[in-house]
Protein backbone atom coordinates (compact mmCIF):
# COMPACT_ATOMS: atom_id res chain seq x y z
CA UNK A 1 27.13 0.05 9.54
CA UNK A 2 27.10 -3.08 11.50
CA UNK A 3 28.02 -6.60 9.62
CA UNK A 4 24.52 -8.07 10.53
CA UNK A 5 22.78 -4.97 9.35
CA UNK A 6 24.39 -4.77 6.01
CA UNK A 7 24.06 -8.60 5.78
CA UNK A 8 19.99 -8.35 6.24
CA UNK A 9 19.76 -5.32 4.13
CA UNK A 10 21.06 -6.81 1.30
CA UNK A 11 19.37 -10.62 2.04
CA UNK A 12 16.15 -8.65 2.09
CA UNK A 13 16.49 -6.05 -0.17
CA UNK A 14 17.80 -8.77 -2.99
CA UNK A 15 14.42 -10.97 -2.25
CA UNK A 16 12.54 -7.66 -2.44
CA UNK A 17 13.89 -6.91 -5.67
CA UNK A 18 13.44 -10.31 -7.28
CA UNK A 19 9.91 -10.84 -5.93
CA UNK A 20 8.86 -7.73 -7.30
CA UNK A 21 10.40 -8.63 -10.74
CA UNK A 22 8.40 -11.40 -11.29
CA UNK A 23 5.25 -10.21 -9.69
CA UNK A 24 5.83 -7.08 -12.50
CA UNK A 25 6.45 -9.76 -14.73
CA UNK A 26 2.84 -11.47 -14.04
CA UNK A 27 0.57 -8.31 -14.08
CA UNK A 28 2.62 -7.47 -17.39
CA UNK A 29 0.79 -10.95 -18.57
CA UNK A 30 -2.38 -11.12 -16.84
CA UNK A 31 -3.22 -7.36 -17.91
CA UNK A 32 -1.77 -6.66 -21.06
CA UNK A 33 -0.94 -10.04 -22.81
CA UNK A 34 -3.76 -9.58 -24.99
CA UNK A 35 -2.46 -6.49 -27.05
CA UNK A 36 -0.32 -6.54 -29.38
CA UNK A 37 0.89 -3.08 -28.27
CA UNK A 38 0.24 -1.11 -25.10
CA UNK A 39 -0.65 2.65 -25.59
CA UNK A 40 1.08 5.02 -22.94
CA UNK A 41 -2.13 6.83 -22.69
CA UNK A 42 -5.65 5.56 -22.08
CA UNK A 43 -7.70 3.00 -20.85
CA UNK A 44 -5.11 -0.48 -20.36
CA UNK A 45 -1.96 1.78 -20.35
CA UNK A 46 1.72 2.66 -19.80
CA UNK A 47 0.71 5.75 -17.64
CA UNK A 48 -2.15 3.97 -15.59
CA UNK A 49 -0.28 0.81 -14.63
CA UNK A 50 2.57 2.87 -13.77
CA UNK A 51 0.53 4.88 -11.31
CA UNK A 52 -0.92 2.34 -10.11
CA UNK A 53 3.04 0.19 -9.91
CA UNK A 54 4.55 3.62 -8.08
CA UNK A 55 1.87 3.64 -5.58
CA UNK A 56 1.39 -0.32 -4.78
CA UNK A 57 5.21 -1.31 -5.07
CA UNK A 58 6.16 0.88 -2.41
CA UNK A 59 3.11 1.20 -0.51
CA UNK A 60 3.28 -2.88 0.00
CA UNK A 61 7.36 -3.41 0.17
CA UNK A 62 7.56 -0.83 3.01
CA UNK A 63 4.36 -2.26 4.57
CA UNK A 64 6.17 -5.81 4.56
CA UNK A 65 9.27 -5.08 5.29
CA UNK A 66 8.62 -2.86 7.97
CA UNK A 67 6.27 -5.70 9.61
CA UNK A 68 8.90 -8.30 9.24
CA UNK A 69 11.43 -6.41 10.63
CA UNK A 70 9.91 -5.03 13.44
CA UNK A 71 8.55 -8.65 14.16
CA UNK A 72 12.11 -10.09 13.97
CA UNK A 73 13.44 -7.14 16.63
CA UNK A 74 10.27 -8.04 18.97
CA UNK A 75 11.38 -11.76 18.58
CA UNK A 76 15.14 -11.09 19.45
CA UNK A 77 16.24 -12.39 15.62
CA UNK A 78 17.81 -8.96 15.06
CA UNK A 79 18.51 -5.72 17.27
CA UNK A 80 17.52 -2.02 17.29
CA UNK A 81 19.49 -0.20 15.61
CA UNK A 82 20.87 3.16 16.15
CA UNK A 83 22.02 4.49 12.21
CA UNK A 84 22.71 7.69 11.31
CA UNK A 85 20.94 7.08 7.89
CA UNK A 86 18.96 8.11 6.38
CA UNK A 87 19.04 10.89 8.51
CA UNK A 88 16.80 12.77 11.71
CA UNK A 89 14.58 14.36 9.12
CA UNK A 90 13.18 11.38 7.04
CA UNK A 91 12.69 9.90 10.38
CA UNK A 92 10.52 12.74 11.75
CA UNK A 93 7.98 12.92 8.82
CA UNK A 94 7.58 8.88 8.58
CA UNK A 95 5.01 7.75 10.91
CA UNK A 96 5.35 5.33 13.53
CA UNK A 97 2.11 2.82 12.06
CA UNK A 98 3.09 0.80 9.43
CA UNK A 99 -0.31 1.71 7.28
CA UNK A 100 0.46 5.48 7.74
CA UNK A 101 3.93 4.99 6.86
CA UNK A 102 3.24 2.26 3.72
CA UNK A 103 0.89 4.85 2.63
CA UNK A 104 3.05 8.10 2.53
CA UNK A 105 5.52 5.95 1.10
CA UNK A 106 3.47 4.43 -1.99
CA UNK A 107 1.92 8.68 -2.18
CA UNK A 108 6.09 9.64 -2.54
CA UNK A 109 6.62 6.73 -5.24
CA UNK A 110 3.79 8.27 -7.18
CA UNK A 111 5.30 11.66 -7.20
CA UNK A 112 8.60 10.81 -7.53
CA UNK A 113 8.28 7.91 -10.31
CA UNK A 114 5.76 8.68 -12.35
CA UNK A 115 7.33 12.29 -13.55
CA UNK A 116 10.15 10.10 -14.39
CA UNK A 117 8.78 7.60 -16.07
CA UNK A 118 6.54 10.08 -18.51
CA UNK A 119 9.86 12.39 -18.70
CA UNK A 120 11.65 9.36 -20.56
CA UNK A 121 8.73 8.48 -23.17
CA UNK A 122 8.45 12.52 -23.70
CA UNK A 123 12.50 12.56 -24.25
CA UNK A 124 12.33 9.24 -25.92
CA UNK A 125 9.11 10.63 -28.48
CA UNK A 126 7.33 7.01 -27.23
CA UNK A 127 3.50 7.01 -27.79
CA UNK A 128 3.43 3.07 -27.28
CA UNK A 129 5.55 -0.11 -26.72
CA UNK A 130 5.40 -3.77 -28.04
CA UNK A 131 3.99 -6.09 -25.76
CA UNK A 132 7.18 -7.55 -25.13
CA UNK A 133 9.17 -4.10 -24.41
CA UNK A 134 6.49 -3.29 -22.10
CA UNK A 135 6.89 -6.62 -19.94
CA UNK A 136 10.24 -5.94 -19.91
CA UNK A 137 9.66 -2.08 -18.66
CA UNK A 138 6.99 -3.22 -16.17
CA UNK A 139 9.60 -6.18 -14.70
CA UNK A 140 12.17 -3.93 -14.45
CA UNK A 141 10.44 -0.57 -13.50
CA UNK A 142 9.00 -2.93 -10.22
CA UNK A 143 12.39 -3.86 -9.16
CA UNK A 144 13.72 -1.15 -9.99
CA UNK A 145 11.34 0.43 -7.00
CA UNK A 146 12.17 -2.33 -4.80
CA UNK A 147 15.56 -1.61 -4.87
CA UNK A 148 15.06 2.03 -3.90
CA UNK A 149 12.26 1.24 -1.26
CA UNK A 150 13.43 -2.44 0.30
CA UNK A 151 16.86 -0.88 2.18
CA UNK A 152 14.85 2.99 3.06
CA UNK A 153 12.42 0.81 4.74
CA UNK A 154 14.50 -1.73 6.55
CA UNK A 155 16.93 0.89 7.81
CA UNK A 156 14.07 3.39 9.56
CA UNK A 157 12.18 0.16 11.14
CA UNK A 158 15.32 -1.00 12.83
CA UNK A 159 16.20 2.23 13.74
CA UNK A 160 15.56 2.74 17.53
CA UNK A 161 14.23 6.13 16.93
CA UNK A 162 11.34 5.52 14.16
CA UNK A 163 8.73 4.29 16.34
């Protein structure tokens, strides 16, 4: 991988990350400030926010991303790119328009996260969490996604070969 390339990943990947933290951080408090404890299942919960988090996080940092890097290539800030990773498959299924892509991308957060996510307070026996340890969970749980989105989507929209 190319100096410039790793340089913008991790520029934009690390803003990603950060912004999603705190944006995490202020649904935790607009939504859920007022209970002392937030139930994992029901109404104002664990389970729904997180649906809703795996869906939105990814569906809007791909949609972003994507659009600023393809903007920046158009504009002659960066190059195409022609990587190797992630790979001639993920490239295939990932559509060329940056709603159909964002889309399939927040629909794969869903299934991949929120198994996860409900697999740990199973394992873990949790039924609920403090207000605080949920703003905590919800801060982290957004970055978390950001991390694992931010570089995915910056490597396939400088890739030459993504549309």
């Amino acid at each position: 991988m190319e100096l410039w390339l790793r340089k913008y990943l991790i520029k934009e990947s690390i803003i990603s990350v950060v912004f999603n933290f705190i944006v995490g951080a202020f649904f935790a408090l607009l939504f859920f400030y007022s209970l002392e404890t937030v139930p994992l299942r029901g109404e104002q919960s664990i389970a729904g926010d997180s649906i809703i988090a795996a869906f939105m996080i990814p569906f809007f940092t791909c949609f972003i991303l994507t659009a600023l890097t393809r903007h920046r290539i158009r504009m002659g800030s960066i190059p195409e790119y022609e990587c190797e990773f992630p790979g001639p498959l993920a490239l295939r299924i990932l559509p060329a328009s940056i709603m159909l892509r964002s889309i399939l991308v927040g629909c794969i957060g869903v299934m991949v996260v929120i198994p996860l996510v409900m697999g740990v307070f199973a394992t873990l026996d949790l039924s609920e969490l403090s207000f605080k340890a949920f703003f905590f969970f919800k801060s982290v749980l957004a970055a978390a996604i950001a991390a694992i989105i931010a570089p995915l989507a910056i490597l396939t929209a400088v890739n030459k070969f993504s549309g």
